[in-house]
C-alpha atoms as a PDB file:
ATOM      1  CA  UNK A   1     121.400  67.047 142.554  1.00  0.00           C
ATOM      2  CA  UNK A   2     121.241  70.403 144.654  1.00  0.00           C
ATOM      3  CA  UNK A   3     124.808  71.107 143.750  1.00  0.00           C
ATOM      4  CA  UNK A   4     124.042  70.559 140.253  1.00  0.00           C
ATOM      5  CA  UNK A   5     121.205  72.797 140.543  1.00  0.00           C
ATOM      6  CA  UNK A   6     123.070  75.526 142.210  1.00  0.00           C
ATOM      7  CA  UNK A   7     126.005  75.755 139.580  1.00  0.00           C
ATOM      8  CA  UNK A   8     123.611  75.241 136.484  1.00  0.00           C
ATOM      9  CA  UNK A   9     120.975  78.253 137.288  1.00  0.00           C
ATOM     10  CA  UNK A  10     123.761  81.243 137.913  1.00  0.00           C
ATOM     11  CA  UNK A  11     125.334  79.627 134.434  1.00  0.00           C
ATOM     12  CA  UNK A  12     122.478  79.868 132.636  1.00  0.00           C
ATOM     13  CA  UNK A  13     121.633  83.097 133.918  1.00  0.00           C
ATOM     14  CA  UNK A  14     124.920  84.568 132.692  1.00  0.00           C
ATOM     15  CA  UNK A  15     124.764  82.955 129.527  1.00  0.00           C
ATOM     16  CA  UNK A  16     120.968  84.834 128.764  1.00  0.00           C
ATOM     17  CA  UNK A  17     122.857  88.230 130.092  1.00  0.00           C
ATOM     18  CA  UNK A  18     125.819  87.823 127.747  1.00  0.00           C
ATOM     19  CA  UNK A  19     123.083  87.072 125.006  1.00  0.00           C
ATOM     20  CA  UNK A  20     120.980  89.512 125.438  1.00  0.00           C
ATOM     21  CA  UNK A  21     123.712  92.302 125.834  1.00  0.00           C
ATOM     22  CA  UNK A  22     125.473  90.948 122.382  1.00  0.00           C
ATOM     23  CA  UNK A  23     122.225  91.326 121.040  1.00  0.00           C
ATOM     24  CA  UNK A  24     121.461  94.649 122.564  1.00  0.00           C
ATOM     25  CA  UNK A  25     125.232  95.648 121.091  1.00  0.00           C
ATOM     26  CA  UNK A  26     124.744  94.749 117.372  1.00  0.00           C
ATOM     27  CA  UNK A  27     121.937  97.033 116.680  1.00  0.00           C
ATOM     28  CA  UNK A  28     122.815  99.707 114.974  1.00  0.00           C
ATOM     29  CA  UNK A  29     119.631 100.582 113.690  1.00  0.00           C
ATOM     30  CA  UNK A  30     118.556 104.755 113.897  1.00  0.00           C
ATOM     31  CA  UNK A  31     115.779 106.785 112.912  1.00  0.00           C
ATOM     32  CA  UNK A  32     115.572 109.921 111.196  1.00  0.00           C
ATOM     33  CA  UNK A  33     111.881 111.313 111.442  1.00  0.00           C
ATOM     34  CA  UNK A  34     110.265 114.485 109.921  1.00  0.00           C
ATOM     35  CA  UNK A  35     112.534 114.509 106.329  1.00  0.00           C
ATOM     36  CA  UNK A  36     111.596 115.431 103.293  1.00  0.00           C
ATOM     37  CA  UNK A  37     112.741 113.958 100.212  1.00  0.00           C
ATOM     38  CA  UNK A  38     114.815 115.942  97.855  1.00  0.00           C
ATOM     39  CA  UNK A  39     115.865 113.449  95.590  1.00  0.00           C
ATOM     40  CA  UNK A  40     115.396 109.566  94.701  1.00  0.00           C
ATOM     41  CA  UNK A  41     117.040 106.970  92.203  1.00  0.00           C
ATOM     42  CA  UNK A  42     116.799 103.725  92.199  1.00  0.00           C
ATOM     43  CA  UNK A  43     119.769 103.079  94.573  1.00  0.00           C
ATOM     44  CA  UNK A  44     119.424 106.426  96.410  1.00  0.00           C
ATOM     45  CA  UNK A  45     117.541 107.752  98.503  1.00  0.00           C
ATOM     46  CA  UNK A  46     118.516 111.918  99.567  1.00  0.00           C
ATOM     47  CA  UNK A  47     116.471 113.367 102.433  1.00  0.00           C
ATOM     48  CA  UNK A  48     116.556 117.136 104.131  1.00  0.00           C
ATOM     49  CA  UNK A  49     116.027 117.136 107.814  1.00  0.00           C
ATOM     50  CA  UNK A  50     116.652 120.405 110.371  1.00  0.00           C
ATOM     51  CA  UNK A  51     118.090 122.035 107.050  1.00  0.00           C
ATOM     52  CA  UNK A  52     121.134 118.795 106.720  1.00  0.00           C
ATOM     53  CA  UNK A  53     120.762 116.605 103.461  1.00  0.00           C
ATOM     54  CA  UNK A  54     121.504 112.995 103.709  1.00  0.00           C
ATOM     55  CA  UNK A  55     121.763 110.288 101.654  1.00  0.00           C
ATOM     56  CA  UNK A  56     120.897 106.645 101.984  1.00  0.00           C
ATOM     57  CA  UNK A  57     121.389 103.630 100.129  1.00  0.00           C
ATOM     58  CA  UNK A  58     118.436 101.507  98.935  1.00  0.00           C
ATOM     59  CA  UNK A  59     118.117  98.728  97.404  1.00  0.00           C
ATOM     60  CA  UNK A  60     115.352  95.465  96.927  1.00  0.00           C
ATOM     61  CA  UNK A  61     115.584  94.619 100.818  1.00  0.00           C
ATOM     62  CA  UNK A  62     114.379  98.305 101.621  1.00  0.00           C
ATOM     63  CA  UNK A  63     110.652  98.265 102.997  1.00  0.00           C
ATOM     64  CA  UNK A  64     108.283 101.302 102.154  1.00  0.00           C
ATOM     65  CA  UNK A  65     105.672 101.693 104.028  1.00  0.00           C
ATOM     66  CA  UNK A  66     102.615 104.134 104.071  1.00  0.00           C
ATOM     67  CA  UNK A  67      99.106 104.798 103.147  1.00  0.00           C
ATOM     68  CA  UNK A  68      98.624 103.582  99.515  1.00  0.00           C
ATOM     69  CA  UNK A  69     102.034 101.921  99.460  1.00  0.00           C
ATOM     70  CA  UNK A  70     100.114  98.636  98.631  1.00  0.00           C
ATOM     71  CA  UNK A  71      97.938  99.674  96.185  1.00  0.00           C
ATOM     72  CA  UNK A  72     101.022 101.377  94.239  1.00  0.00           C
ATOM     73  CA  UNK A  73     103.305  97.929  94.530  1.00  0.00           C
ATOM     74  CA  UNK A  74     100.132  95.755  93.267  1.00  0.00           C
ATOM     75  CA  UNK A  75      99.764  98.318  90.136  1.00  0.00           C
ATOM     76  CA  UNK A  76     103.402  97.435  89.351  1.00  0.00           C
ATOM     77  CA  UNK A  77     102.837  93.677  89.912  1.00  0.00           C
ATOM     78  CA  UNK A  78     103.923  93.709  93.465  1.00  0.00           C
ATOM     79  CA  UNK A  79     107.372  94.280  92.458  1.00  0.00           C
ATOM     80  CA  UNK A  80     107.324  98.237  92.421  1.00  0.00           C
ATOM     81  CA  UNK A  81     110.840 100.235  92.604  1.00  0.00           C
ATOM     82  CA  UNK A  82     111.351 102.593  95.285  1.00  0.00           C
ATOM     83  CA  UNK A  83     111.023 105.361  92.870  1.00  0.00           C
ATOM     84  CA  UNK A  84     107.048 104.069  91.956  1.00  0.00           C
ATOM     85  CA  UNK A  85     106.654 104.177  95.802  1.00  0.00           C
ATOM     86  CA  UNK A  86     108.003 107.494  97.088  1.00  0.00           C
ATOM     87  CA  UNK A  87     108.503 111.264  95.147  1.00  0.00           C
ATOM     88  CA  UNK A  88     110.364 114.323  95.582  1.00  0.00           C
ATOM     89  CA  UNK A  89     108.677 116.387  98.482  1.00  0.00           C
ATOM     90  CA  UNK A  90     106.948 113.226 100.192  1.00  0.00           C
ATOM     91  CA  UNK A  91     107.199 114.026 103.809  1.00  0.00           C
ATOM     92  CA  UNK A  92     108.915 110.556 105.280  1.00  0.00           C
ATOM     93  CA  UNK A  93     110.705 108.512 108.838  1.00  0.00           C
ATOM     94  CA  UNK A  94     114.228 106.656 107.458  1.00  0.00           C
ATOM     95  CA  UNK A  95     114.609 103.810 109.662  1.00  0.00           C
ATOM     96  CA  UNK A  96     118.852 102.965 108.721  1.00  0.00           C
ATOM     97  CA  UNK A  97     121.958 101.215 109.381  1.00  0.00           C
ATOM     98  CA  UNK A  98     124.662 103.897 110.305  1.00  0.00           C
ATOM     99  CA  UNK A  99     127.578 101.194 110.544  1.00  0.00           C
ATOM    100  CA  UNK A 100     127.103 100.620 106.874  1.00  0.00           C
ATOM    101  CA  UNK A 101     128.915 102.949 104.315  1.00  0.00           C
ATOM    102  CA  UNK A 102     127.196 104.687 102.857  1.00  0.00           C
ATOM    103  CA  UNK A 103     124.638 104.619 104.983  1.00  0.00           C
ATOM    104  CA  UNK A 104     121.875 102.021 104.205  1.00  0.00           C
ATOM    105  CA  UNK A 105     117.855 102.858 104.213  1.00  0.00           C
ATOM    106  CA  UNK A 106     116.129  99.510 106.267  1.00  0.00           C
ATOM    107  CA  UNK A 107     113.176 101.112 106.154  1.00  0.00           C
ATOM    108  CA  UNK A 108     110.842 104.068 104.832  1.00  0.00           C
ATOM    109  CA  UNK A 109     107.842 105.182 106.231  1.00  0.00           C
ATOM    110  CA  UNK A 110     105.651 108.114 104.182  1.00  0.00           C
ATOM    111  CA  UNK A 111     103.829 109.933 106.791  1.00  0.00           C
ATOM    112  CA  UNK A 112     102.732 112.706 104.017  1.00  0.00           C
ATOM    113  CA  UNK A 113     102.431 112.393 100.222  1.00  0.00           C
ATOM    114  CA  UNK A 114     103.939 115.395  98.315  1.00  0.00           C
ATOM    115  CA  UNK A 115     101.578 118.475  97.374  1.00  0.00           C
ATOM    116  CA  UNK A 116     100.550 117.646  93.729  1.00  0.00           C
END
């Protein structure tokens, strides 16, 4: 039974290393913080950050987040676009998937509303 026990705990402990460095690997997840948005459609999302445009794709699996965010996706029956949720000039943190081509928007955070 020792022997047993001696082989099976390094095994295991390999097998949670090899899992949680596959895990760590497939990530590709990054954050761009401080943008502003210059422009918005419905599948497109263009932000300015340290004076570089980029564009994201968006589509219904992209969360918005934010103060108000809620109230704005009830008014439209809790199935608001993105372009209800966010405007031209809204300060915002793009949480995306840089593997993907074009690069795809997982996430939006508003941290500032746009001047009206």
């Amino acid at each position: 039974m020792k022997r047993v026990m001696y082989l099976a705990i390094p095994m295991l402990a390999a097998c949670i290393l090899a899992l949680s460095a596959d895990l760590s690997a497939g990530g590709k997840n990054k954050l761009m913080a401080g943008a502003t948005v210059k422009s918005l459609t419905a599948t497109e999302l263009t932000v300015t950050a340290g004076g570089k445009d980029s564009t994201f794709s968006v589509d219904a699996k992209t969360r918005v987040v934010g103060k108000g965010i809620g109230t704005k996706a009830r008014a439209k029956g809790g199935k608001a676009a993105i372009t209800d949720l966010l405007a031209v000039g809204d300060r915002v943190s793009v949480t995306y998937d840089d593997a993907a081509s074009p690069m795809r928007a997982s996430k939006v955070e508003v941290m500032a509303a746009a001047a009206k």
